[in-house]
N, C-alpha and C. Protein backbone atom coordinates (compact mmCIF):
# COMPACT_ATOMS: atom_id res chain seq x y z
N UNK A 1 -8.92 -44.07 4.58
CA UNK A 1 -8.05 -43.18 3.83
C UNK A 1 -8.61 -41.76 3.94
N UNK A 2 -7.91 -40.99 3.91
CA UNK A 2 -8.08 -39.57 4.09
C UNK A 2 -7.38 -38.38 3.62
N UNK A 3 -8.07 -38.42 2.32
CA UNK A 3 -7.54 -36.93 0.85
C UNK A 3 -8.23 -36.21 1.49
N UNK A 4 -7.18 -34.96 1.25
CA UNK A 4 -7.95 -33.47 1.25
C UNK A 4 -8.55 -33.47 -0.15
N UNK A 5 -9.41 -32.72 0.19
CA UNK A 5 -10.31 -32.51 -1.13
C UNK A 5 -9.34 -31.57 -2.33
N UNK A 6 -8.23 -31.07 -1.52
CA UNK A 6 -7.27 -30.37 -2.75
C UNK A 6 -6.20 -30.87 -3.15
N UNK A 7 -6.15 -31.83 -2.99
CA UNK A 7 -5.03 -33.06 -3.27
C UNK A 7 -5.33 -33.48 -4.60
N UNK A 8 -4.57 -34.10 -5.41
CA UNK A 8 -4.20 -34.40 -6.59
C UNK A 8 -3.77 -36.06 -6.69
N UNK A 9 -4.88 -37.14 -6.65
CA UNK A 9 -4.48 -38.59 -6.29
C UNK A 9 -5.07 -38.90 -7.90
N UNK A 10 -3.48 -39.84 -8.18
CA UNK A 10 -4.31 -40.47 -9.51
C UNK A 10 -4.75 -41.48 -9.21
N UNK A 11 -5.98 -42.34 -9.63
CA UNK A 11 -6.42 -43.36 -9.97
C UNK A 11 -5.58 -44.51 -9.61
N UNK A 12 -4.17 -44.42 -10.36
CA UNK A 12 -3.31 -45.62 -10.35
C UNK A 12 -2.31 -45.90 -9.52
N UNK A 13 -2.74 -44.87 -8.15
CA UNK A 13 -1.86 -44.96 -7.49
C UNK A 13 -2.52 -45.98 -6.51
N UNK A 14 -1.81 -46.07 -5.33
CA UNK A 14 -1.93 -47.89 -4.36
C UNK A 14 -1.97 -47.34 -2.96
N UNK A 15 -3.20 -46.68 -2.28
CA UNK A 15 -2.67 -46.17 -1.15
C UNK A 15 -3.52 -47.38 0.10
N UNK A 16 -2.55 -47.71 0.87
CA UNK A 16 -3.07 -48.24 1.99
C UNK A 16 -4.12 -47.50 2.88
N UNK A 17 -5.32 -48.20 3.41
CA UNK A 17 -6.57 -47.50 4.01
C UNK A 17 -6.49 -46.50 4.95
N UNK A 18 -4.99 -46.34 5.67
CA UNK A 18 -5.25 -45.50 6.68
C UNK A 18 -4.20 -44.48 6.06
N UNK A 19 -3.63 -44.11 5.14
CA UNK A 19 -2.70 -43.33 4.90
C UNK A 19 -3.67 -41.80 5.22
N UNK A 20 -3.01 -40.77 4.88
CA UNK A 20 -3.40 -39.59 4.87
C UNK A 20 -2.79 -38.52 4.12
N UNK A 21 -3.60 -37.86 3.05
CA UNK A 21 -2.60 -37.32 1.85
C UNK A 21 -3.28 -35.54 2.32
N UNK A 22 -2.43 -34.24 2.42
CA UNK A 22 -2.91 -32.97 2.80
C UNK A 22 -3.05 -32.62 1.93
N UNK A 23 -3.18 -31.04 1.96
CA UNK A 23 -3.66 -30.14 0.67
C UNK A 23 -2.48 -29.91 -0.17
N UNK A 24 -2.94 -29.67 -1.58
CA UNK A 24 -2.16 -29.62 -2.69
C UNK A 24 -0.80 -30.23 -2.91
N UNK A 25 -1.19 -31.65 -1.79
CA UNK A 25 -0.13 -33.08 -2.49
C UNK A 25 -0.35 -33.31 -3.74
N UNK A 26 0.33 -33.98 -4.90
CA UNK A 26 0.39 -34.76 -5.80
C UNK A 26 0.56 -35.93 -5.57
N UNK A 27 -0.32 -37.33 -6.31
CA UNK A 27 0.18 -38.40 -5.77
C UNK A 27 0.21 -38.60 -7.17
N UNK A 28 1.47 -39.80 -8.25
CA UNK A 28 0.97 -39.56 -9.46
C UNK A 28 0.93 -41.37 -9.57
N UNK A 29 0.87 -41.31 -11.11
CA UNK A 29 0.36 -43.14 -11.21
C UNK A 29 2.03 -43.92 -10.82
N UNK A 30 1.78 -44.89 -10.27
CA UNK A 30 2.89 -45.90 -9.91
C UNK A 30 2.82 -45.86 -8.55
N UNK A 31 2.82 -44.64 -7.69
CA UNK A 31 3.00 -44.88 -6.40
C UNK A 31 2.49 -45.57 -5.87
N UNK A 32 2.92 -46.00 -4.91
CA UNK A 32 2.41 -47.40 -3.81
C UNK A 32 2.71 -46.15 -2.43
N UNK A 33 1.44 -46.23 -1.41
CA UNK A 33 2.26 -45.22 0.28
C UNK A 33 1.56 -46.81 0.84
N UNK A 34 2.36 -46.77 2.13
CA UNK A 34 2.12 -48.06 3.27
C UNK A 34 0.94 -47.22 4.40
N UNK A 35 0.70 -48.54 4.78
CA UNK A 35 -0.16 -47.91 6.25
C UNK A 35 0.16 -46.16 7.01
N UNK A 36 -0.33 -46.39 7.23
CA UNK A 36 -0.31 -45.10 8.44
C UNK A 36 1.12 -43.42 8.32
N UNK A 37 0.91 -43.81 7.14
CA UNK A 37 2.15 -43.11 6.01
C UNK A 37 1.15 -41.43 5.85
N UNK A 38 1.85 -40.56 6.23
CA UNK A 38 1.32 -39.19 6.34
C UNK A 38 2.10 -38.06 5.41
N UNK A 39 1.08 -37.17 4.17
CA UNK A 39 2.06 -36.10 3.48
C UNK A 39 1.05 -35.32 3.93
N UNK A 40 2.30 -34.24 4.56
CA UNK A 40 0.96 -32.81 5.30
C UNK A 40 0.83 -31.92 4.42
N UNK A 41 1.51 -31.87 3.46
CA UNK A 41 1.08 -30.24 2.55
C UNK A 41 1.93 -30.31 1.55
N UNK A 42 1.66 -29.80 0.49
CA UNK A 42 2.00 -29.81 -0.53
C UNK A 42 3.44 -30.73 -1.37
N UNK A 43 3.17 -31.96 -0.89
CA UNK A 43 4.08 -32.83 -1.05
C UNK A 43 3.70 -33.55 -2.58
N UNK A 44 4.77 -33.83 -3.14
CA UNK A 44 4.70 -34.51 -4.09
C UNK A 44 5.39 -36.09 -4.25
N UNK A 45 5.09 -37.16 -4.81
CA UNK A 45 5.63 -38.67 -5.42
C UNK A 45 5.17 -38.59 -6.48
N UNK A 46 6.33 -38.68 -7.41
CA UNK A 46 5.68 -39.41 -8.70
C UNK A 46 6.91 -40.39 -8.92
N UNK A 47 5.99 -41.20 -10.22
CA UNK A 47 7.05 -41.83 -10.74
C UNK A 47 7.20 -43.48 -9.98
N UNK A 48 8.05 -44.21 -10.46
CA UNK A 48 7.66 -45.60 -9.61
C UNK A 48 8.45 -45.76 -8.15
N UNK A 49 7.55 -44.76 -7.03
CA UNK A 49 7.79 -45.26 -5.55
C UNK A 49 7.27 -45.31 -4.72
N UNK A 50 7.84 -46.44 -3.83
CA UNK A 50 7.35 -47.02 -3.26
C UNK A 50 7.38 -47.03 -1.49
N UNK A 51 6.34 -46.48 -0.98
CA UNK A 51 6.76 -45.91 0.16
C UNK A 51 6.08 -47.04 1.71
N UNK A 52 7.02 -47.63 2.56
CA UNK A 52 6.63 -47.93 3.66
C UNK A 52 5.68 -47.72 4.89
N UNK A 53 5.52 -48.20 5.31
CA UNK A 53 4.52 -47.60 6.90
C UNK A 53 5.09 -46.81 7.45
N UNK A 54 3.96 -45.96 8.14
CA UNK A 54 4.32 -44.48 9.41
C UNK A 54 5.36 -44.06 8.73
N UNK A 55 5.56 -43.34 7.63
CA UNK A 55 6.51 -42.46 6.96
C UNK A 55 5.77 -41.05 7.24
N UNK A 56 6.33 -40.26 7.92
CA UNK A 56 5.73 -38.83 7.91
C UNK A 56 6.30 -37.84 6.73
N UNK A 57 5.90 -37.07 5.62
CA UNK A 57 6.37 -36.08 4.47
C UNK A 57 5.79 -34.80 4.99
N UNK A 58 6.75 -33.98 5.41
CA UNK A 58 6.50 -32.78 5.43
C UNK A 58 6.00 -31.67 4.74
N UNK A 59 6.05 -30.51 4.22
CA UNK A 59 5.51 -29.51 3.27
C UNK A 59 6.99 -29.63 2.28
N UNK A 60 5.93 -29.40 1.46
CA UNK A 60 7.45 -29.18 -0.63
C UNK A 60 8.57 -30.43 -0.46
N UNK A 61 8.03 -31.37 0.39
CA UNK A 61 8.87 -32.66 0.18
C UNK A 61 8.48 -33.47 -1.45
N UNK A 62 9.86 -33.38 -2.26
CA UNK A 62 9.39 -33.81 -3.68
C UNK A 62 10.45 -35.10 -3.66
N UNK A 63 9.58 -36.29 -4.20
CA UNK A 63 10.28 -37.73 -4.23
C UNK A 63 9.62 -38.43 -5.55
N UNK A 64 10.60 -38.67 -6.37
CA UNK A 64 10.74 -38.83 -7.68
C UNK A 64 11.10 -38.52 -8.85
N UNK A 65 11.28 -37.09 -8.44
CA UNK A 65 11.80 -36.28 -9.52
C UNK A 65 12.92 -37.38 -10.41
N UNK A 66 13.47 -36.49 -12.05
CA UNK A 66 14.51 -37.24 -12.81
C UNK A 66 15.47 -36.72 -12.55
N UNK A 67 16.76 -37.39 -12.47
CA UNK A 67 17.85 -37.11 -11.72
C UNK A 67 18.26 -35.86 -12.29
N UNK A 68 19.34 -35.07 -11.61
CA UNK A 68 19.83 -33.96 -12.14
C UNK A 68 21.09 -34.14 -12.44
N UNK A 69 20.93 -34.55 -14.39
CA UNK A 69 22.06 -35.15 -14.79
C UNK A 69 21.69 -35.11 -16.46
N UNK A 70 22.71 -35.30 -17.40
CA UNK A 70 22.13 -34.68 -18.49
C UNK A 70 21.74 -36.36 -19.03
N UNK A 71 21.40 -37.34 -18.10
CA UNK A 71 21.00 -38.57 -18.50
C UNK A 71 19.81 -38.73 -17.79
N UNK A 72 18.69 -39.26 -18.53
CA UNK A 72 17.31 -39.48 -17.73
C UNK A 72 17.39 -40.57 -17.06
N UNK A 73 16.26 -40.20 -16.51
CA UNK A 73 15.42 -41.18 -15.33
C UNK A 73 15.48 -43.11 -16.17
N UNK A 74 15.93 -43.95 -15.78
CA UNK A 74 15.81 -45.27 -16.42
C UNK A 74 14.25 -45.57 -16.03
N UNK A 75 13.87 -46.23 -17.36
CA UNK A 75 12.30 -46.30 -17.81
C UNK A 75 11.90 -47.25 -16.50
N UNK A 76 12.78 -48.31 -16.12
CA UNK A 76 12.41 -49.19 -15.10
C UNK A 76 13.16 -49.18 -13.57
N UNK A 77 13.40 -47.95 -13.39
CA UNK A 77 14.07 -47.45 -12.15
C UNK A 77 12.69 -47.21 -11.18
N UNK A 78 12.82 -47.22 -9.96
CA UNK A 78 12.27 -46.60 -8.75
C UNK A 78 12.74 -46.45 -7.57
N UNK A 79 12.23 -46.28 -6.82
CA UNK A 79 12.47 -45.06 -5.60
C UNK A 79 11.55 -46.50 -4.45
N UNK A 80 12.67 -46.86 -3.35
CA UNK A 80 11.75 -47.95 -2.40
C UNK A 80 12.52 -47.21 -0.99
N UNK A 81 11.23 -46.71 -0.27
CA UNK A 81 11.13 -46.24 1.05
C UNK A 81 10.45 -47.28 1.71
N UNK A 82 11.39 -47.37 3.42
CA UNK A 82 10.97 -48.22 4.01
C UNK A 82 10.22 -47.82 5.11
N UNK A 83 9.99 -48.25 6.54
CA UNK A 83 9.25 -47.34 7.03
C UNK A 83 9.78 -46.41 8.45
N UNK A 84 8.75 -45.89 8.98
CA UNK A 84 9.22 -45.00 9.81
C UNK A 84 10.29 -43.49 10.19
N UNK A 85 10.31 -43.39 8.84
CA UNK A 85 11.34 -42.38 8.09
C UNK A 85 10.36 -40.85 8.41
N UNK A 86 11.29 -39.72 8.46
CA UNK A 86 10.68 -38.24 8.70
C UNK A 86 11.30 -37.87 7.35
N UNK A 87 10.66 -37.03 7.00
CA UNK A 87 11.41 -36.25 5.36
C UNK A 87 10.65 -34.71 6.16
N UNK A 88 11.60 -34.29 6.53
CA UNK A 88 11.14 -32.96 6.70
C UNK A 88 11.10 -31.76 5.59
N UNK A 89 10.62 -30.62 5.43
CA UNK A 89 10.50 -29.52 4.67
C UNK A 89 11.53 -29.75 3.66
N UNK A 90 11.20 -29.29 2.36
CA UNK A 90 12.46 -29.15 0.85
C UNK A 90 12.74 -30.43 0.67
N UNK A 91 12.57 -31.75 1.10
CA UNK A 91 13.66 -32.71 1.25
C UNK A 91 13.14 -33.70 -0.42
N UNK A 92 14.75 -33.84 -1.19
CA UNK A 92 14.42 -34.21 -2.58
C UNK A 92 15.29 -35.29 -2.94
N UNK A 93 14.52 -36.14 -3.49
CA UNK A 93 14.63 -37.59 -3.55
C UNK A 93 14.58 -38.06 -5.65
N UNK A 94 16.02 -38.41 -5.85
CA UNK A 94 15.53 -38.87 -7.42
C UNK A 94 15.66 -39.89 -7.34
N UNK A 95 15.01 -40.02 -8.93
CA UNK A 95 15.00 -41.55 -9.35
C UNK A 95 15.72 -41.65 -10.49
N UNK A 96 16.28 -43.26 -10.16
CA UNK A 96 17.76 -44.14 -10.82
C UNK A 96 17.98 -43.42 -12.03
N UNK A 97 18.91 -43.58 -12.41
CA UNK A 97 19.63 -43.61 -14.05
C UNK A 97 20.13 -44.50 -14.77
N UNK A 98 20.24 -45.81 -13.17
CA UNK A 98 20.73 -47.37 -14.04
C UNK A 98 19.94 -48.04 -14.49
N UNK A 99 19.87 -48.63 -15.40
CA UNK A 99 18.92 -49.74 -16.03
C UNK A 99 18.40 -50.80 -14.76
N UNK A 100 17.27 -50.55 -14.25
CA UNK A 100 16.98 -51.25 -13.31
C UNK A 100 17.03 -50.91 -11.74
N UNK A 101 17.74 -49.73 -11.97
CA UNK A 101 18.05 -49.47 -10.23
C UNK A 101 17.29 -49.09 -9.70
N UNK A 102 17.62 -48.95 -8.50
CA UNK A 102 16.73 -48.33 -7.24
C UNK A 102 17.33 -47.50 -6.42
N UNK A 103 16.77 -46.07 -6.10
CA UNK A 103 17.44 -45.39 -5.03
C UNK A 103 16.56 -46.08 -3.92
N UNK A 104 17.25 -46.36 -2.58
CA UNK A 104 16.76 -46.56 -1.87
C UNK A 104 16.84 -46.06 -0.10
N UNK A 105 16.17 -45.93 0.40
CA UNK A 105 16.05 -45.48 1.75
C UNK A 105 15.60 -46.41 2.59
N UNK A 106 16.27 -46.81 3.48
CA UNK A 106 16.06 -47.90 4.73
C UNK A 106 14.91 -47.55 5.38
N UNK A 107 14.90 -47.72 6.92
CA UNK A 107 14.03 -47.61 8.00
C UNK A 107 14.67 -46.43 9.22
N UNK A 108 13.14 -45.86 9.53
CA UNK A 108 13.97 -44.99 10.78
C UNK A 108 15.09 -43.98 10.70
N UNK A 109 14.93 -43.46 9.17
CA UNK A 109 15.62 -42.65 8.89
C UNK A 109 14.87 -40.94 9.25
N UNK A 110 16.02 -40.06 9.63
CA UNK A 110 15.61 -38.41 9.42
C UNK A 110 16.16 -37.95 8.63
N UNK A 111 15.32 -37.28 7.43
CA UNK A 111 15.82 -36.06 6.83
C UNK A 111 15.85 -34.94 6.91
N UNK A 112 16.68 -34.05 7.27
CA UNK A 112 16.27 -32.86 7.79
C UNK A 112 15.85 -31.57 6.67
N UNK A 113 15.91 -30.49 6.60
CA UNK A 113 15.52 -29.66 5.86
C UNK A 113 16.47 -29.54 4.45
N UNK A 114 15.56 -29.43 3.50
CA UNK A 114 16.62 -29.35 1.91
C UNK A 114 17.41 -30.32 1.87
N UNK A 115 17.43 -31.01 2.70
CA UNK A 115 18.25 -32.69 1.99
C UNK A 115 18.15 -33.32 0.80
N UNK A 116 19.08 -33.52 0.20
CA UNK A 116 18.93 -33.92 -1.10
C UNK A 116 19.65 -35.63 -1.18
N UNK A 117 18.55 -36.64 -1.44
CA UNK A 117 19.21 -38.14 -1.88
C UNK A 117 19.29 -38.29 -3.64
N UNK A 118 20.44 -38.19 -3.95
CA UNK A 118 20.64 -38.40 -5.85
C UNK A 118 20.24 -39.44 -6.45
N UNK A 119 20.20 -39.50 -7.13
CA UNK A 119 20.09 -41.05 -8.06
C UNK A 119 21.18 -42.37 -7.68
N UNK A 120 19.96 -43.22 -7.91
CA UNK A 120 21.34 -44.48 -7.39
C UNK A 120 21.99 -44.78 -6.06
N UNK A 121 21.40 -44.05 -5.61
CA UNK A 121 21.77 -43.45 -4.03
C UNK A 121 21.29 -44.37 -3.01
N UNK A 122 21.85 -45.28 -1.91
CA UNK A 122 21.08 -45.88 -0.71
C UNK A 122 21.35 -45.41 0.59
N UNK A 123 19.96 -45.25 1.42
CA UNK A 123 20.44 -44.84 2.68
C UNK A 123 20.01 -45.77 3.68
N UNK A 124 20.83 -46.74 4.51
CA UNK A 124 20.45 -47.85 5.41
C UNK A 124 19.61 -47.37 6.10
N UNK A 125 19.87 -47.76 7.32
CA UNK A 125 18.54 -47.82 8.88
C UNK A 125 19.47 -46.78 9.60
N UNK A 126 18.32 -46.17 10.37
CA UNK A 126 18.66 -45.24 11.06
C UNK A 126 19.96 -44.02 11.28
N UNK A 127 19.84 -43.44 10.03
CA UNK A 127 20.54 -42.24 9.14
C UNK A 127 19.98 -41.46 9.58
N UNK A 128 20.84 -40.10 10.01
CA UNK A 128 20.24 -38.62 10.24
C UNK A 128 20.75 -37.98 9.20
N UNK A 129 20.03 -37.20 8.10
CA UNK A 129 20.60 -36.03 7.21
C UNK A 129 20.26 -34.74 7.66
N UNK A 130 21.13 -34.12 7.87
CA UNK A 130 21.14 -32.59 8.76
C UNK A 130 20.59 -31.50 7.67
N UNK A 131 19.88 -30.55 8.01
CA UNK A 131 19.58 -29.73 7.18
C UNK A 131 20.72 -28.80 5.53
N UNK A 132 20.08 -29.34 4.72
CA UNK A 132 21.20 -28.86 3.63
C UNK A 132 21.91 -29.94 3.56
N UNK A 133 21.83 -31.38 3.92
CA UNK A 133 22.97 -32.05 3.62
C UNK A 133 22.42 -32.85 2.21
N UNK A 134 24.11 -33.26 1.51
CA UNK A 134 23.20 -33.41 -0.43
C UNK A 134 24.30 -34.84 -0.01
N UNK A 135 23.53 -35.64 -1.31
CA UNK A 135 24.48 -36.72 -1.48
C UNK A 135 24.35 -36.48 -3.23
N UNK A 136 25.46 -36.93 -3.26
CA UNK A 136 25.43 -37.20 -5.02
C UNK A 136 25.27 -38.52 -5.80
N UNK A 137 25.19 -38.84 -6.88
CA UNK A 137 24.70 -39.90 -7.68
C UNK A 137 25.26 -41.39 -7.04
N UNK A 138 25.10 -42.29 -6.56
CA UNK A 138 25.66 -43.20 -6.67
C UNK A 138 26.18 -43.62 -4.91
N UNK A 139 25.87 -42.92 -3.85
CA UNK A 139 26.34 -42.84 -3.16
C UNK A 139 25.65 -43.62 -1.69
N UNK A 140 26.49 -44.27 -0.81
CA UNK A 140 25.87 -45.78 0.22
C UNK A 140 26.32 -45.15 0.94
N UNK A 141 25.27 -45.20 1.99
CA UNK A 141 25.03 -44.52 3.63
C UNK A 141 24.66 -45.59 4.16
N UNK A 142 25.96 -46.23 5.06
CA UNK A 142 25.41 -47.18 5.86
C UNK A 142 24.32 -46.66 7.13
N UNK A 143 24.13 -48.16 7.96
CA UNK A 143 23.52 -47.76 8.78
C UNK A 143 23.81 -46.81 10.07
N UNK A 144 23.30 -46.27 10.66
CA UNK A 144 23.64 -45.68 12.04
C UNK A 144 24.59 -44.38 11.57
N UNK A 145 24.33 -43.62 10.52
CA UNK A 145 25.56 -42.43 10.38
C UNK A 145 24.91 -41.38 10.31
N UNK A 146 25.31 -40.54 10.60
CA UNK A 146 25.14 -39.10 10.87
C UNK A 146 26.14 -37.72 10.16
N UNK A 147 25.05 -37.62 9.22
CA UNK A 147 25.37 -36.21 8.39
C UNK A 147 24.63 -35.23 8.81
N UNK A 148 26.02 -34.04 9.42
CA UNK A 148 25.37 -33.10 9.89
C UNK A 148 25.09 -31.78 8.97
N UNK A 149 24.69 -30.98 9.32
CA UNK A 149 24.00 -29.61 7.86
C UNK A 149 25.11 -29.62 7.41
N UNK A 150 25.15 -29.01 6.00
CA UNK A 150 25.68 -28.64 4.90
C UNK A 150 27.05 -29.42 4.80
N UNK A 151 26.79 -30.03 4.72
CA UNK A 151 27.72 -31.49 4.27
C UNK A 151 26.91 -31.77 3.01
N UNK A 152 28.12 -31.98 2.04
CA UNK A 152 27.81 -32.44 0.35
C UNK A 152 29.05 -33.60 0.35
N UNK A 153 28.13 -34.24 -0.18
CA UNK A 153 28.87 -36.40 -0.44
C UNK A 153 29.15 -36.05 -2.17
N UNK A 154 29.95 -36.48 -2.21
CA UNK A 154 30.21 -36.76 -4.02
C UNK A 154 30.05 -37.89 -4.58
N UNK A 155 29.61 -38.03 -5.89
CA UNK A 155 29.07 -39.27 -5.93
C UNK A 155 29.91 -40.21 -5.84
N UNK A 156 29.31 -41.95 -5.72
CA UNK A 156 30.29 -42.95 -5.46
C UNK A 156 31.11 -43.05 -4.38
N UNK A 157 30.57 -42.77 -3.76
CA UNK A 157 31.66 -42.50 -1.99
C UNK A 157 30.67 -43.00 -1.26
N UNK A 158 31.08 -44.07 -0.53
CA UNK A 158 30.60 -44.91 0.70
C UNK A 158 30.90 -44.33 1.82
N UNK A 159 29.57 -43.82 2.99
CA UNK A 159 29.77 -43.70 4.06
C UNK A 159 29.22 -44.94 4.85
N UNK A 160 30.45 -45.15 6.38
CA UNK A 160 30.22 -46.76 6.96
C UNK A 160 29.40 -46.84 8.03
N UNK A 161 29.05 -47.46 8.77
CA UNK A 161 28.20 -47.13 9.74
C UNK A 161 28.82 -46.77 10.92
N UNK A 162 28.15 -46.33 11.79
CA UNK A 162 28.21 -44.90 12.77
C UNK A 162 29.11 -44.22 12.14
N UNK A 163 29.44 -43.85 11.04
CA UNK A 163 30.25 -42.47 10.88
C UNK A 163 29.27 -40.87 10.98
N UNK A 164 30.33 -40.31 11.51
CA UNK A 164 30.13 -38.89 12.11
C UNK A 164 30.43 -37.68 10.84
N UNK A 165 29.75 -37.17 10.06
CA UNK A 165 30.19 -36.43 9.31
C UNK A 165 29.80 -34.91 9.99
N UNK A 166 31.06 -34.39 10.40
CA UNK A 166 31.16 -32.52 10.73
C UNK A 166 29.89 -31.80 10.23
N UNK A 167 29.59 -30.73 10.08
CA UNK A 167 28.82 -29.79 9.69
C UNK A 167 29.77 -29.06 9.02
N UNK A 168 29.66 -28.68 8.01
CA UNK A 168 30.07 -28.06 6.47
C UNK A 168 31.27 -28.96 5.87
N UNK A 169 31.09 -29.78 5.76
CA UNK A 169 32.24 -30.86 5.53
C UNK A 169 32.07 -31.06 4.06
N UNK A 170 32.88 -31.30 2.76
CA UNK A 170 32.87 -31.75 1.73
C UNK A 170 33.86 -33.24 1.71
N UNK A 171 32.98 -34.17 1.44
CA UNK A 171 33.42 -35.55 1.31
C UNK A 171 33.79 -36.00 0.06
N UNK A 172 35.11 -36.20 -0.09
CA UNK A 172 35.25 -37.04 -1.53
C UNK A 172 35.64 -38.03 -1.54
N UNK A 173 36.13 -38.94 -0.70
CA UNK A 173 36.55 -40.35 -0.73
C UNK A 173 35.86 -40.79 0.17
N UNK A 174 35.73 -42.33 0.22
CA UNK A 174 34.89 -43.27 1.62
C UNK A 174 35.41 -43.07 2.83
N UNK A 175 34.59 -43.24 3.80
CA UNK A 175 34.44 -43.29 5.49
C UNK A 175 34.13 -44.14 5.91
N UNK A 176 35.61 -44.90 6.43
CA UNK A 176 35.21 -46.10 6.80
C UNK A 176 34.06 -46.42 8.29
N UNK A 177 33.96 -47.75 8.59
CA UNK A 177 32.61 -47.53 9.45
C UNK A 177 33.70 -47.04 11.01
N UNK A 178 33.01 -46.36 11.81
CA UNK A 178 32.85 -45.78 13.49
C UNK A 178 34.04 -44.60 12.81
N UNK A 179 34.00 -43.88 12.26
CA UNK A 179 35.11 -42.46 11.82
C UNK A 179 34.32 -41.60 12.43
């Protein structure tokens, strides 16, 4: 394992031996990171999640935050990342509001810059989120789809797999799968 000495690891967190945490990460109690799972700079997890192997976190990548909603975070909600996923720069990740839920993120996913995943939110296997692209509360990204920048999902709207979402597109109803 390998903390920068300006890193911020609690005690109660679960890191696998080869992970690697950079300068002025936060890691807080609950987190679990997998093998070979990398945050380069000032990245933050708190809160209960749970992160896969070879996940790379870029700089001001924040995952856990409480949703942005005038309803909190559910006491037994978390956040389950699978592996091989990029979270590049800004990219912000909450946690549930349902009694029990889980936002969740598949495998082999990219996030690109300022991407935002909401509460309640799942994103299958191999998803691209384009820089600036937001999803809102509640919202299923199948596998294989592609959101390009500044595309905003509203909540409760299913995207299907291989769907193609434009660049500056506002989505309010479902996409069915190959659109």
């Amino acid at each position: 394992m390998k903390i920068h000495h300006r890193a911020l690891v609690d005690p109660k967190a679960l890191l696998a031996d080869s992970v690697e945490i950079g300068p002025y990460c936060v890691v807080g109690p609950g987190v679990e990171i997998g093998p070979e799972s990398r945050l380069l700079a000032r990245v933050t997890l708190a809160g209960r999640v749970k992160v896969g192997a070879r996940n790379l976190f870029h700089p001001t990548v924040c995952i856990g935050g409480p949703p942005q909603d005038h309803e909190p975070a559910a006491p037994d909600g978390r956040i389950e990342i699978g592996d091989d996923n990029v979270f590049r720069e800004a990219v912000t990740v909450h946690l549930p509001k349902m009694a029990g839920g889980v936002t969740r993120i598949g495998s082999r996913n990219r996030l690109d810059f300022g991407s935002h995943v909401a509460h309640d939110s799942v994103i299958g296997n191999q998803v691209t989120m384009g820089n600036l692209a937001l999803l809102g509360g509640h919202v299923l990204v199948d596998d294989f789809a592609s959101i390009e920048a500044l595309v905003a999902i509203h909540q409760f709207v299913t995207v299907g797999r291989h769907v193609l979402l434009g660049a500056h597109s506002s989505i309010s109803e479902d996409d069915p799968p190959f659109m």
